[in-house]
Protein backbone atom coordinates (compact mmCIF):
# COMPACT_ATOMS: atom_id res chain seq x y z
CA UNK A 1 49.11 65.83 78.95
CA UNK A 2 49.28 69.76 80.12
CA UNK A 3 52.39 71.40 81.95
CA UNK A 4 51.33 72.98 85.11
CA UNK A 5 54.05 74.75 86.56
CA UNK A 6 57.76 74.73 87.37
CA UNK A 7 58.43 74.89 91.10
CA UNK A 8 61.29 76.73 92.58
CA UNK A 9 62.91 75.83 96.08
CA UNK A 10 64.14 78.47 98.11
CA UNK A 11 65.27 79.09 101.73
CA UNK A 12 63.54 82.31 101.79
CA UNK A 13 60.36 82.60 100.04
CA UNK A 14 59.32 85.76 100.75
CA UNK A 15 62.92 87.24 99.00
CA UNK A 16 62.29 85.32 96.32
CA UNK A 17 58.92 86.60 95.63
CA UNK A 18 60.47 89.82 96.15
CA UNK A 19 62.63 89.45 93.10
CA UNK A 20 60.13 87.84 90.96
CA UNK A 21 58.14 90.61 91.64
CA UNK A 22 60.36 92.97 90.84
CA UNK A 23 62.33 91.49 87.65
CA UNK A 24 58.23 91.06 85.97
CA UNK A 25 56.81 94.17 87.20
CA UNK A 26 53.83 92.22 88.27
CA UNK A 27 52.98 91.59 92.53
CA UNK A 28 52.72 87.68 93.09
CA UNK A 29 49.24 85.76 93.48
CA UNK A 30 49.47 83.77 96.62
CA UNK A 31 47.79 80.90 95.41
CA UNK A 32 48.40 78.67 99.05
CA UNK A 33 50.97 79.79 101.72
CA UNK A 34 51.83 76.16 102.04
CA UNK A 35 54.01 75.85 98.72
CA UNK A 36 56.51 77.83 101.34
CA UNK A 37 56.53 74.80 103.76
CA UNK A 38 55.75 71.87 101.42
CA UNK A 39 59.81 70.40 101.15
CA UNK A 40 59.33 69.68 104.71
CA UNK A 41 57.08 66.50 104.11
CA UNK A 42 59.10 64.99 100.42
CA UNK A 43 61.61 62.61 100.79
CA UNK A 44 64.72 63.73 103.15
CA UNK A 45 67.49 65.13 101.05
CA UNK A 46 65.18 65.00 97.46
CA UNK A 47 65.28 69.04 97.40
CA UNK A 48 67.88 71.29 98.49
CA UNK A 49 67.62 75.47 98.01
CA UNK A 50 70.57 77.18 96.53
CA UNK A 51 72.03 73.90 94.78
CA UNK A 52 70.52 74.59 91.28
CA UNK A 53 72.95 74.61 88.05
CA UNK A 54 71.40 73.49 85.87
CA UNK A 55 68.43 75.75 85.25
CA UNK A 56 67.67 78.93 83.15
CA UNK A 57 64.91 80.91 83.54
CA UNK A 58 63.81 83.04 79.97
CA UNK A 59 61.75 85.92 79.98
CA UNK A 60 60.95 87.66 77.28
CA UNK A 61 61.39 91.33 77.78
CA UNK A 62 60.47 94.77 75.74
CA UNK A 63 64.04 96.27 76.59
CA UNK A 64 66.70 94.34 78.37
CA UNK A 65 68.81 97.45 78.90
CA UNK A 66 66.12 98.98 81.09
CA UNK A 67 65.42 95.82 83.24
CA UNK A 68 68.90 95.38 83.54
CA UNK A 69 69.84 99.13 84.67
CA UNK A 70 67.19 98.67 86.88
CA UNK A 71 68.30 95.09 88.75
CA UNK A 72 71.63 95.38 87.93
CA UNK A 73 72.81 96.97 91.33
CA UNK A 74 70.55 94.36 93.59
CA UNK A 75 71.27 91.06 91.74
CA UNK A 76 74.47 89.15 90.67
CA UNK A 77 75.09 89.53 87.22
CA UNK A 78 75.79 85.94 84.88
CA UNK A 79 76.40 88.54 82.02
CA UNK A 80 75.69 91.97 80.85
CA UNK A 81 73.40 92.67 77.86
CA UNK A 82 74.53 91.58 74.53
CA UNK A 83 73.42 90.21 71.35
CA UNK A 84 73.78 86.45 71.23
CA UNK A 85 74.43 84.59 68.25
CA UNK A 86 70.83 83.68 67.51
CA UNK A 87 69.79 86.74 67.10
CA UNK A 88 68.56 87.54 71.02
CA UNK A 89 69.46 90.45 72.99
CA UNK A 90 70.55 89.42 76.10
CA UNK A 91 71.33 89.19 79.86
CA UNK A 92 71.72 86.83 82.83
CA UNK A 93 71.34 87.24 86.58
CA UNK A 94 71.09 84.76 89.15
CA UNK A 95 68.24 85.08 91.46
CA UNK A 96 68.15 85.06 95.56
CA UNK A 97 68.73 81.47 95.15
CA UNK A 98 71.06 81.53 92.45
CA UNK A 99 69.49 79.93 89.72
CA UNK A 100 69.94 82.16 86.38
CA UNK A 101 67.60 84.25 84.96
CA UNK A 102 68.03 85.51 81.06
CA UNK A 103 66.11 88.64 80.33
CA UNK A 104 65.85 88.61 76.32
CA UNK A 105 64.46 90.46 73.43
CA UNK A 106 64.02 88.79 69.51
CA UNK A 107 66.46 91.40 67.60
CA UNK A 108 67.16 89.34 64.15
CA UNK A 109 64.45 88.80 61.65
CA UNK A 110 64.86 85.35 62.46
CA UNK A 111 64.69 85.43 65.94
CA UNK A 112 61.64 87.82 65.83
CA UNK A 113 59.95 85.32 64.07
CA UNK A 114 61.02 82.60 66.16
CA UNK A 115 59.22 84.13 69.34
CA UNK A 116 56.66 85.95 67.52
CA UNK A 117 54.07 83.58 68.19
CA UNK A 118 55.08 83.44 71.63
């Protein structure tokens, strides 16, 4: 078995690529236009946008201060940077749909090599 992908729904696509854009720095591969349109033929009620708690996103990051600065203004903030007891520096922000995003960076020895093959 092989994981393909983790599939976000959202009420607006198109501002949710925007932020996913923006938080990695990298412009979004359209793979099919469809995936925006797809919830319309599952089961009624199986998906709903903007109902997710249970959900974090992790990205490793090179310098969670800087990613923050920048987003912080534009996004609603779970938590400002800090250094989390396993040895991760730290933040959370919910995105357009308000599932939360943790920007982190290995800080400990331990942590480092934790992630380092990562």
């Amino acid at each position: 078995m092989k994981f393909a992908s983790t599939r976000l729904i959202a009420r607006d696509i198109n501002a949710m690529v925007a932020f996913y854009e923006r938080v990695m720095g990298q412009t979004a591969d359209w793979l099919a236009p469809q995936f925006a349109e797809t919830v319309a033929i599952f089961q009624p009620g199986s998906c709903e946008p903007a109902a997710n708690r249970t959900t974090i996103i992790e990205l490793m990051v090179d310098d969670v201060d800087a990613l923050f600065d920048q987003l912080k203004d534009s996004v609603t903030i779970v938590h400002e940077p800090k250094m989390m007891p396993w040895g991760n520096q730290a933040a959370m922000i919910r995105d357009p749909e308000g599932t939360i995003v943790a920007l982190f960076k290995p800080v400990s020895e331990a942590a480092i090599a934790r992630f380092g093959k990562r």
